[in-house]
PDB file of N, CA and C in Angstrom:
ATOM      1  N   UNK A   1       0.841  -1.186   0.000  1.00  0.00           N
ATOM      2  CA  UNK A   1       0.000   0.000   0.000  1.00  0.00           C
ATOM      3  C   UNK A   1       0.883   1.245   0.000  1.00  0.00           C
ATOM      4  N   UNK A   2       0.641   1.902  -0.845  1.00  0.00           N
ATOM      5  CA  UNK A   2       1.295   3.378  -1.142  1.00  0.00           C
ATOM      6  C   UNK A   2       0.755   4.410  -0.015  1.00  0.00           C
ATOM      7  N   UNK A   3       1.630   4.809   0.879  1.00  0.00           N
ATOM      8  CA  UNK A   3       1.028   5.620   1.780  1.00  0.00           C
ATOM      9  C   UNK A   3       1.434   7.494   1.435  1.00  0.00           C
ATOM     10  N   UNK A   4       2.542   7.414   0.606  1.00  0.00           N
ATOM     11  CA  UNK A   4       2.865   8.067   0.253  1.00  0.00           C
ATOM     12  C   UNK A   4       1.739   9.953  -0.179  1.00  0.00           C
ATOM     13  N   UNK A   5       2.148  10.744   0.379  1.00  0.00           N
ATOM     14  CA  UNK A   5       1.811  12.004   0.172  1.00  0.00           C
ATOM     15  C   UNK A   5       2.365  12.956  -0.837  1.00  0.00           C
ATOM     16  N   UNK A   6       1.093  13.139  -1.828  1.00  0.00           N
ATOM     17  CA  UNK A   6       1.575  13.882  -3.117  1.00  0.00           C
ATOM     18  C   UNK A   6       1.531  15.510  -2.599  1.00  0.00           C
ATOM     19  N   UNK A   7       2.582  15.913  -3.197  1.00  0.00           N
ATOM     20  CA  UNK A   7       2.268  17.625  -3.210  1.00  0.00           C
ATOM     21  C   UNK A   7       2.211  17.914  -4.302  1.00  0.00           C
ATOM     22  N   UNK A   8       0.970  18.676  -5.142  1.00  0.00           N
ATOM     23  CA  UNK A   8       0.921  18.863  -6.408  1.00  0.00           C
ATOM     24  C   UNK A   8       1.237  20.385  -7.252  1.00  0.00           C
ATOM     25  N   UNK A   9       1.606  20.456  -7.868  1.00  0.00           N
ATOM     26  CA  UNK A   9       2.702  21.549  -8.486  1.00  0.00           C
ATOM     27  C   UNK A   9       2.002  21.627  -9.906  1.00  0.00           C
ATOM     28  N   UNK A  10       1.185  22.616 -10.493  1.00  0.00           N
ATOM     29  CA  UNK A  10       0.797  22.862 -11.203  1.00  0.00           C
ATOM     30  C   UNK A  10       1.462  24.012 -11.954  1.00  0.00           C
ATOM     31  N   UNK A  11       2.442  23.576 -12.718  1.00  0.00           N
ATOM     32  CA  UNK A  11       3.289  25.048 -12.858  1.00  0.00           C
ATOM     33  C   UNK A  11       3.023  25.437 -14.780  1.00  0.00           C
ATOM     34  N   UNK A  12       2.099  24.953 -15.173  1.00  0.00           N
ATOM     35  CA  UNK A  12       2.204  25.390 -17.083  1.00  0.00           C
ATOM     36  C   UNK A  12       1.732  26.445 -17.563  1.00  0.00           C
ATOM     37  N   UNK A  13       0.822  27.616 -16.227  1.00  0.00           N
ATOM     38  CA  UNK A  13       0.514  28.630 -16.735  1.00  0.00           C
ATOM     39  C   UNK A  13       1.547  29.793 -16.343  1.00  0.00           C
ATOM     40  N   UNK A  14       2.420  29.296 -15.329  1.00  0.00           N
ATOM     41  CA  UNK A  14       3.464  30.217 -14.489  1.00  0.00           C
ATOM     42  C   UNK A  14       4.244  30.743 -15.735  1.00  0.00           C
ATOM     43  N   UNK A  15       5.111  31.624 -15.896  1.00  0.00           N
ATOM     44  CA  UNK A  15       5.941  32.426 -16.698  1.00  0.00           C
ATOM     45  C   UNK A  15       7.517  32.329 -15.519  1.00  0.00           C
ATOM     46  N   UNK A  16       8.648  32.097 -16.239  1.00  0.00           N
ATOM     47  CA  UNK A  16       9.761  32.391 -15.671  1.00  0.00           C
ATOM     48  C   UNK A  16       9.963  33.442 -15.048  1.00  0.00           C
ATOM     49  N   UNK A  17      10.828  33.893 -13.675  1.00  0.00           N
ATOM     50  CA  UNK A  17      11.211  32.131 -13.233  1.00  0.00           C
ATOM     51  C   UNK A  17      10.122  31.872 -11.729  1.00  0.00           C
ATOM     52  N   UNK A  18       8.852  31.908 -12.136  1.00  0.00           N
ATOM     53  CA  UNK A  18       8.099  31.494 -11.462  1.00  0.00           C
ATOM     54  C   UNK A  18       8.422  29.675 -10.732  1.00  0.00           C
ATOM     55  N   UNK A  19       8.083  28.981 -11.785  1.00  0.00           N
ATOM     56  CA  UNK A  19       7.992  27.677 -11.930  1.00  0.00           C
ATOM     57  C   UNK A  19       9.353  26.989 -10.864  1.00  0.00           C
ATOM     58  N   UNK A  20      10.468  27.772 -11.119  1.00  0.00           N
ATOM     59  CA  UNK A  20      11.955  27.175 -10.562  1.00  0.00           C
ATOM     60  C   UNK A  20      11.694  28.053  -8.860  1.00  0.00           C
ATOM     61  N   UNK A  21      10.865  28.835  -8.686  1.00  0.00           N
ATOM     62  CA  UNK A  21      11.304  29.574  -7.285  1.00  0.00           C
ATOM     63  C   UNK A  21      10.161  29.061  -6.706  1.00  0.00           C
ATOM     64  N   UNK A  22       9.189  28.738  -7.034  1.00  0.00           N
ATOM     65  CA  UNK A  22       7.763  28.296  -6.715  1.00  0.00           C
ATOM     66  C   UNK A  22       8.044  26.596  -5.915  1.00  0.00           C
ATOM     67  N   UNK A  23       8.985  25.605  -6.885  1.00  0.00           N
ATOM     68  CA  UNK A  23       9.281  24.263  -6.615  1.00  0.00           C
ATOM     69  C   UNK A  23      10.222  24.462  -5.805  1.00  0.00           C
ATOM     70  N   UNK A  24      11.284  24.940  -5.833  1.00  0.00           N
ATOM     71  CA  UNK A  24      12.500  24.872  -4.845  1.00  0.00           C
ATOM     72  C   UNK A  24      11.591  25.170  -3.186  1.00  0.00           C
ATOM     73  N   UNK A  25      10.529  26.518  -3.301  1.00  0.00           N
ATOM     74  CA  UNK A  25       9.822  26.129  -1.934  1.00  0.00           C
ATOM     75  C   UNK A  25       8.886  25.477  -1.647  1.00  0.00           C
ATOM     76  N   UNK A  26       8.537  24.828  -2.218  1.00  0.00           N
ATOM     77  CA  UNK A  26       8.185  22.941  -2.287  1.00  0.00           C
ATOM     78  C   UNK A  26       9.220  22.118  -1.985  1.00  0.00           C
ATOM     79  N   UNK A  27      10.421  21.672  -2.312  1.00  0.00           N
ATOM     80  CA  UNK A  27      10.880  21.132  -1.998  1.00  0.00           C
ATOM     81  C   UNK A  27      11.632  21.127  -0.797  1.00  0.00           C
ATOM     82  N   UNK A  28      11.457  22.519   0.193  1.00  0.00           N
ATOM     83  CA  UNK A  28      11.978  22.615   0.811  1.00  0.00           C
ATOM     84  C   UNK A  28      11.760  22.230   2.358  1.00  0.00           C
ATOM     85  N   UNK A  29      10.325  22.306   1.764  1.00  0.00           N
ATOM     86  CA  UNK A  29       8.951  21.766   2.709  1.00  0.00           C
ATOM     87  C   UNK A  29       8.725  20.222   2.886  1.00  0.00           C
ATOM     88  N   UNK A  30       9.304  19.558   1.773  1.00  0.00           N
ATOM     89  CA  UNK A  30       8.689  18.113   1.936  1.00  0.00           C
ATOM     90  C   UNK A  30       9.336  17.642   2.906  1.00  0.00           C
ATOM     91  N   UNK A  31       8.524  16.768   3.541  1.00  0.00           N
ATOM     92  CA  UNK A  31       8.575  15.517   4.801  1.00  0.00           C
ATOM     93  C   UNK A  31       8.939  14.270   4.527  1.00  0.00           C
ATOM     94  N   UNK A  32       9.485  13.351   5.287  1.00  0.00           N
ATOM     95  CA  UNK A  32       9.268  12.263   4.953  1.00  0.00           C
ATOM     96  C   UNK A  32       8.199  12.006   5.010  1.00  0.00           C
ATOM     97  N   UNK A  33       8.036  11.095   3.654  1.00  0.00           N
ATOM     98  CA  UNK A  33       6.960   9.820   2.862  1.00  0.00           C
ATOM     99  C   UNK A  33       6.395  11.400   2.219  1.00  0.00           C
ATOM    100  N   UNK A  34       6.633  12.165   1.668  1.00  0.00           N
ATOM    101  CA  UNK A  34       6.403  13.169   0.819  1.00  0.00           C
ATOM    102  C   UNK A  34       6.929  13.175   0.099  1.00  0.00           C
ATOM    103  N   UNK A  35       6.181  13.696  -1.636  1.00  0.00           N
ATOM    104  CA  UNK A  35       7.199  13.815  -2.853  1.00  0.00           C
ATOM    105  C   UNK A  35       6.318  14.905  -3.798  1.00  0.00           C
ATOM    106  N   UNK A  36       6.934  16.040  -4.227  1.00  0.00           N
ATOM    107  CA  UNK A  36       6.558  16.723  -5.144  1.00  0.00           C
ATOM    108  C   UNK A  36       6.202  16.405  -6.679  1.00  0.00           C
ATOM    109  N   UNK A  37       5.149  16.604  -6.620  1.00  0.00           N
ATOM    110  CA  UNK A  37       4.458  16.433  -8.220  1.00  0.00           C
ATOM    111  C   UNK A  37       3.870  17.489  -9.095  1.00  0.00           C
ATOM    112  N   UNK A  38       5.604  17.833 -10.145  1.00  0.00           N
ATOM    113  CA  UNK A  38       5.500  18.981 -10.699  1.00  0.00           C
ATOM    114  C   UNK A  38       4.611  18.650 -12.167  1.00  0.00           C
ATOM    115  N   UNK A  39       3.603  19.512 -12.438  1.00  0.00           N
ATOM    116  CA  UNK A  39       4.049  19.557 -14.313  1.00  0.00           C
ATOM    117  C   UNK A  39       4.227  20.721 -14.653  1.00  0.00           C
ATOM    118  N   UNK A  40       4.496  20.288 -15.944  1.00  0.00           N
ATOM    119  CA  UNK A  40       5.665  21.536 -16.584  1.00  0.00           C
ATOM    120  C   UNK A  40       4.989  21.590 -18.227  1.00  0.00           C
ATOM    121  N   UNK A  41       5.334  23.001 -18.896  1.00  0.00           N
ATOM    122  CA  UNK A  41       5.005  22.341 -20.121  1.00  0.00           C
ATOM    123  C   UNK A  41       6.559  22.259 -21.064  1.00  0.00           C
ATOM    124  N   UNK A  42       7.787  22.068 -20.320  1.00  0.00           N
ATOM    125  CA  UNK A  42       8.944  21.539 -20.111  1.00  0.00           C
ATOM    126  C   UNK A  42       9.839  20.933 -19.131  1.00  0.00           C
ATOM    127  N   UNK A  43      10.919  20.736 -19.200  1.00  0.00           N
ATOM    128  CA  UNK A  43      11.981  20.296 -18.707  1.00  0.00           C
ATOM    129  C   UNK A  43      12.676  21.191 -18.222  1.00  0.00           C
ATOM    130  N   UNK A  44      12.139  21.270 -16.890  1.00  0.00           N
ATOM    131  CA  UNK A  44      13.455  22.227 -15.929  1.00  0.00           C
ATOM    132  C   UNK A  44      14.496  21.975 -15.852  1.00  0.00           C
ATOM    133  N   UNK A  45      15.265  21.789 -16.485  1.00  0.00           N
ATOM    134  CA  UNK A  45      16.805  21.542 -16.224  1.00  0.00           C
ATOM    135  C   UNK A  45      17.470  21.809 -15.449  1.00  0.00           C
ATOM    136  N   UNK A  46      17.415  23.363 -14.926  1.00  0.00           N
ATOM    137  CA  UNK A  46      18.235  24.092 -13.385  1.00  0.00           C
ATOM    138  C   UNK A  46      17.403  23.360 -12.256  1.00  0.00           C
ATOM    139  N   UNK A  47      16.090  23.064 -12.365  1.00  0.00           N
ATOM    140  CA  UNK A  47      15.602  22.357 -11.339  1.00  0.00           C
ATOM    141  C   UNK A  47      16.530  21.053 -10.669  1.00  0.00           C
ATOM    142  N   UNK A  48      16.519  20.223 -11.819  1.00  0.00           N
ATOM    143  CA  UNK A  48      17.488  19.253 -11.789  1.00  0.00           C
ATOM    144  C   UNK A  48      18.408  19.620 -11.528  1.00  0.00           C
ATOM    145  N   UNK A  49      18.998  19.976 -11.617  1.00  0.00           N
ATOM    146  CA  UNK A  49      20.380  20.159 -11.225  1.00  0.00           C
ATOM    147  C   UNK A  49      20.698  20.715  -9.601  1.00  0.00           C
ATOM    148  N   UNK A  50      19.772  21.603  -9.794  1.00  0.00           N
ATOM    149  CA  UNK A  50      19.422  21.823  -7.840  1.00  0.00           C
ATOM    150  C   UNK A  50      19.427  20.726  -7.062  1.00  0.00           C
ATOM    151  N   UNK A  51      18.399  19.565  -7.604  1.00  0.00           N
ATOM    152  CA  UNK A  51      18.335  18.985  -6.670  1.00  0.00           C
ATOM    153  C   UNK A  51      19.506  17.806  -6.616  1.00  0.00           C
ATOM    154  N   UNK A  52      20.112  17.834  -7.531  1.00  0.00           N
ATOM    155  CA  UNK A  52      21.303  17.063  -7.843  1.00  0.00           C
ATOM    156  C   UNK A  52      22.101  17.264  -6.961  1.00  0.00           C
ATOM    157  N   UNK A  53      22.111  18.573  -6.759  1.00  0.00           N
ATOM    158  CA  UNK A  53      23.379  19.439  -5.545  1.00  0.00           C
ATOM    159  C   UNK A  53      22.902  19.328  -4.423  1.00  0.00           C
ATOM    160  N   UNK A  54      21.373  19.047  -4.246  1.00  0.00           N
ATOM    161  CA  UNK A  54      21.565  18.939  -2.592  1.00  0.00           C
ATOM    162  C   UNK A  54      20.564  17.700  -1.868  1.00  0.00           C
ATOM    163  N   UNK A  55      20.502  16.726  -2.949  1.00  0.00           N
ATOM    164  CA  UNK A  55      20.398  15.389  -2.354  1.00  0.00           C
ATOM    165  C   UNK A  55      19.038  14.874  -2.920  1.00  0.00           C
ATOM    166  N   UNK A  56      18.288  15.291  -3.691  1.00  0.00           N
ATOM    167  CA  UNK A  56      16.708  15.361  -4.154  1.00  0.00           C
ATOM    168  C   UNK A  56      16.637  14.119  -5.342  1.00  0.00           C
ATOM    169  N   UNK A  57      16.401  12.781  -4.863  1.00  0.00           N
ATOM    170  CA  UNK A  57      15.396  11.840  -5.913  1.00  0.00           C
ATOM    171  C   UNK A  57      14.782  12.531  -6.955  1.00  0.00           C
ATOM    172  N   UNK A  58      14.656  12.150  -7.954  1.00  0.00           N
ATOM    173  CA  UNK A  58      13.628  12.831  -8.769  1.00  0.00           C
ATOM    174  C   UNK A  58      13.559  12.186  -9.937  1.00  0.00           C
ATOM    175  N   UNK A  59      12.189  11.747 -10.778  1.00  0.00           N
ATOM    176  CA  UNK A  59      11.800  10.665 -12.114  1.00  0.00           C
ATOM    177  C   UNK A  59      11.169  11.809 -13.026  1.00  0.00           C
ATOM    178  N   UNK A  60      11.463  11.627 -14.414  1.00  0.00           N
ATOM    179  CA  UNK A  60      11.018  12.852 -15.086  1.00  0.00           C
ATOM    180  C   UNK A  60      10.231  11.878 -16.538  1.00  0.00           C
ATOM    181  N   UNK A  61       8.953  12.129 -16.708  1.00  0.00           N
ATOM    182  CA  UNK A  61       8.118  11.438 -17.668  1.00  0.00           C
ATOM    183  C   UNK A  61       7.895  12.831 -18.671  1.00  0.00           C
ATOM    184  N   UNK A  62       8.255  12.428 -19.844  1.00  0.00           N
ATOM    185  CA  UNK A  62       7.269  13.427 -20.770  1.00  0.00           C
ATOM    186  C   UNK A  62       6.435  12.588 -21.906  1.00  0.00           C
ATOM    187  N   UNK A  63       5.456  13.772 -21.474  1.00  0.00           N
ATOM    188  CA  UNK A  63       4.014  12.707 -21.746  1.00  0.00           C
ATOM    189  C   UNK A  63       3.833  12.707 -23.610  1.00  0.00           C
ATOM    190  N   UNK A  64       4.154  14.763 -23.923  1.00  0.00           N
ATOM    191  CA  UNK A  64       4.330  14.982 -24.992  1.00  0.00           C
ATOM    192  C   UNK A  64       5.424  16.314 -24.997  1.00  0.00           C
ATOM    193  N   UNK A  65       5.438  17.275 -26.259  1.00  0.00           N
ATOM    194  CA  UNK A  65       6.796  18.185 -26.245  1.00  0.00           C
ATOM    195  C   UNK A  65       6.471  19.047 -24.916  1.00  0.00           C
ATOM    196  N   UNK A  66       4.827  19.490 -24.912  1.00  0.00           N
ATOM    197  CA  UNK A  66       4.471  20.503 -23.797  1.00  0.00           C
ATOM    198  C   UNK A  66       4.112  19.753 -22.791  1.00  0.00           C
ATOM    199  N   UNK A  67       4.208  18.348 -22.505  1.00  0.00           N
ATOM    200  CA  UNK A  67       3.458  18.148 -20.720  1.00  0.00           C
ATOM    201  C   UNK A  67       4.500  17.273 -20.434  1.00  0.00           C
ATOM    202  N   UNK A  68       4.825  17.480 -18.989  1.00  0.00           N
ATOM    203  CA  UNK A  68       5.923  16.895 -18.426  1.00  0.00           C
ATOM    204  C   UNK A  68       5.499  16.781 -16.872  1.00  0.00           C
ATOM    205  N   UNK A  69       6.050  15.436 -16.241  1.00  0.00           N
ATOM    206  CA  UNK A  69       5.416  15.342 -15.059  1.00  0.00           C
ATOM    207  C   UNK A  69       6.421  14.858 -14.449  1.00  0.00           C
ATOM    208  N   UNK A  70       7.264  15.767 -13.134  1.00  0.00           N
ATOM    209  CA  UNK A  70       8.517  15.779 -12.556  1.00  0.00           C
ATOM    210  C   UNK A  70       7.901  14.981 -11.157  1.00  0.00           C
ATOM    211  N   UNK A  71       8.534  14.107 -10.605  1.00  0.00           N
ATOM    212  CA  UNK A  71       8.518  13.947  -9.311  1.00  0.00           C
ATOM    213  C   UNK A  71       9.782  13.663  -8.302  1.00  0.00           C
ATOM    214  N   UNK A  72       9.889  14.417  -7.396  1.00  0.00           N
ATOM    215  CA  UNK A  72      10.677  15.180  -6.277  1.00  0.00           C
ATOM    216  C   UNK A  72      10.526  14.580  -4.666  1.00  0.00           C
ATOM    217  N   UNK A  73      11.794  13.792  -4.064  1.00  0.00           N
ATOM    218  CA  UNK A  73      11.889  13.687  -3.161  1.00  0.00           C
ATOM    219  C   UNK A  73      12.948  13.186  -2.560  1.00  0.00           C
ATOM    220  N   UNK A  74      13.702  13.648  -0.917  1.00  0.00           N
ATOM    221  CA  UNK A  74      14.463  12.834  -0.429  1.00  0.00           C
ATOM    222  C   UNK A  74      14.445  11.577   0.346  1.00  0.00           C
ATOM    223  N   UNK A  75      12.912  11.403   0.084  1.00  0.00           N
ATOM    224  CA  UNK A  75      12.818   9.713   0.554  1.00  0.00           C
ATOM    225  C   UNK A  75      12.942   8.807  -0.044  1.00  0.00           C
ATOM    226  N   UNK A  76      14.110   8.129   0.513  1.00  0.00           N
ATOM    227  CA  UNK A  76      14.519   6.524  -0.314  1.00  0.00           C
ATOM    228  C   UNK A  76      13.866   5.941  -1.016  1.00  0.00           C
ATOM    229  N   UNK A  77      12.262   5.616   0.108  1.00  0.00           N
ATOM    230  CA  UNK A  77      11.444   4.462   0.110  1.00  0.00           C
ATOM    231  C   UNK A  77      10.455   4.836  -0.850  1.00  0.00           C
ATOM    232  N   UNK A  78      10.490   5.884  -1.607  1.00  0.00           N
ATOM    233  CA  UNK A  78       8.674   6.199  -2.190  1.00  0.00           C
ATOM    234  C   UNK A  78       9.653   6.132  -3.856  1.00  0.00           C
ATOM    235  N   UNK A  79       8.845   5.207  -4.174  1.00  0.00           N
ATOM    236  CA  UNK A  79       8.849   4.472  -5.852  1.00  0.00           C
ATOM    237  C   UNK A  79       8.732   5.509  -7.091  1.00  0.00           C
ATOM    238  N   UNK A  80       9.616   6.501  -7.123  1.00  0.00           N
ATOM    239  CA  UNK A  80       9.347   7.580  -8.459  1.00  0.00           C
ATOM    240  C   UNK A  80       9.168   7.280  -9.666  1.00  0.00           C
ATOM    241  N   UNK A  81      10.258   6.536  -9.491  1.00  0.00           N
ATOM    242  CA  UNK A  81       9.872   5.875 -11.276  1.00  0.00           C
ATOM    243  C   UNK A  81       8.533   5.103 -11.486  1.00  0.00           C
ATOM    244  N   UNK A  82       7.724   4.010 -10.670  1.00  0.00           N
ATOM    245  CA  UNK A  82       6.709   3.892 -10.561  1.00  0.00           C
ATOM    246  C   UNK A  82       5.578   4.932 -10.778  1.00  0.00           C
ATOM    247  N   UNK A  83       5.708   6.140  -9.791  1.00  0.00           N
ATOM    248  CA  UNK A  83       4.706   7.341 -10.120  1.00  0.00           C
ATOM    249  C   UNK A  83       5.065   7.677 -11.207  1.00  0.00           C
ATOM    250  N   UNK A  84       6.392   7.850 -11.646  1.00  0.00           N
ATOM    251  CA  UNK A  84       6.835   8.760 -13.328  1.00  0.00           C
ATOM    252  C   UNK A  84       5.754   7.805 -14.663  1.00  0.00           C
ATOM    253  N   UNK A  85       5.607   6.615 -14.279  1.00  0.00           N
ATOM    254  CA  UNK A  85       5.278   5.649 -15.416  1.00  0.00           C
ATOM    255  C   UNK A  85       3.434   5.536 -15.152  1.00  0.00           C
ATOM    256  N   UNK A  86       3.023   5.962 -13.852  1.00  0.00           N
ATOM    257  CA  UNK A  86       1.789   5.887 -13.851  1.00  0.00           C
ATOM    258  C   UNK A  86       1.515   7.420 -14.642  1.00  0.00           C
ATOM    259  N   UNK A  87       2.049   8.488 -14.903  1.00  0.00           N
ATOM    260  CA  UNK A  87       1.387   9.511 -14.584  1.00  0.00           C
ATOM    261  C   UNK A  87       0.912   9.812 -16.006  1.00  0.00           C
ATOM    262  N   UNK A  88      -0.333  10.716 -16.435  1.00  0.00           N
ATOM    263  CA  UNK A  88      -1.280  10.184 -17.649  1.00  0.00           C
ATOM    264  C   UNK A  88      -0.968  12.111 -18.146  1.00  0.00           C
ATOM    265  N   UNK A  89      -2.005  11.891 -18.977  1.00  0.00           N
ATOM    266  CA  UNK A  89      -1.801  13.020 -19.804  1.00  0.00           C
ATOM    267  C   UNK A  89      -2.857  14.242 -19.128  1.00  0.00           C
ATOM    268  N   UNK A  90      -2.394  15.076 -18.094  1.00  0.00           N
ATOM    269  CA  UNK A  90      -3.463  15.704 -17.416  1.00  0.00           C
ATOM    270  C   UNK A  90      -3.026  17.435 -17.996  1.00  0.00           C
TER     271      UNK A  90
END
């Protein structure tokens, strides 16, 4: 059983650099068994890389060129790539 807690991140109407200052305080917030669930209508790249630098899990699905569905966390135990492969065309 997935007990896991989504935080959802609706970022495709935001304009730069909304989207990158908006998630970083999301991520700054998450708890354990918490994981951020961004979409995008790209690929944050500096996002990534943030979290690269300071310890942040993260599975990146693109659904098509404009929808992208990032998920974000420093818990071991919660299955990203699982959520990356469930996540649909919203």
């Amino acid at each position: 059983m997935n007990t896991a807690r989504e935080i959802r991140f609706d970022a495709r109407e935001l304009e730069h650099p909304k989207p990158l200052e908006e998630a970083v305080w999301h991520l700054r917030r998450l708890e354990t068994g918490q994981y951020l669930h961004m979409i995008h209508r790209r690929c944050p790249y500096p996002l990534l890389e943030i979290c690269d630098k300071n310890g942040y899990r993260y599975a990146v699905r693109e659904i098509r060129t404009d929808l992208w569905h990032l998920f974000f966390t420093k818990d071991e135990n919660l299955p990203l790539d699982e959520l990356a492969r469930e996540a649909g065309d919203v």
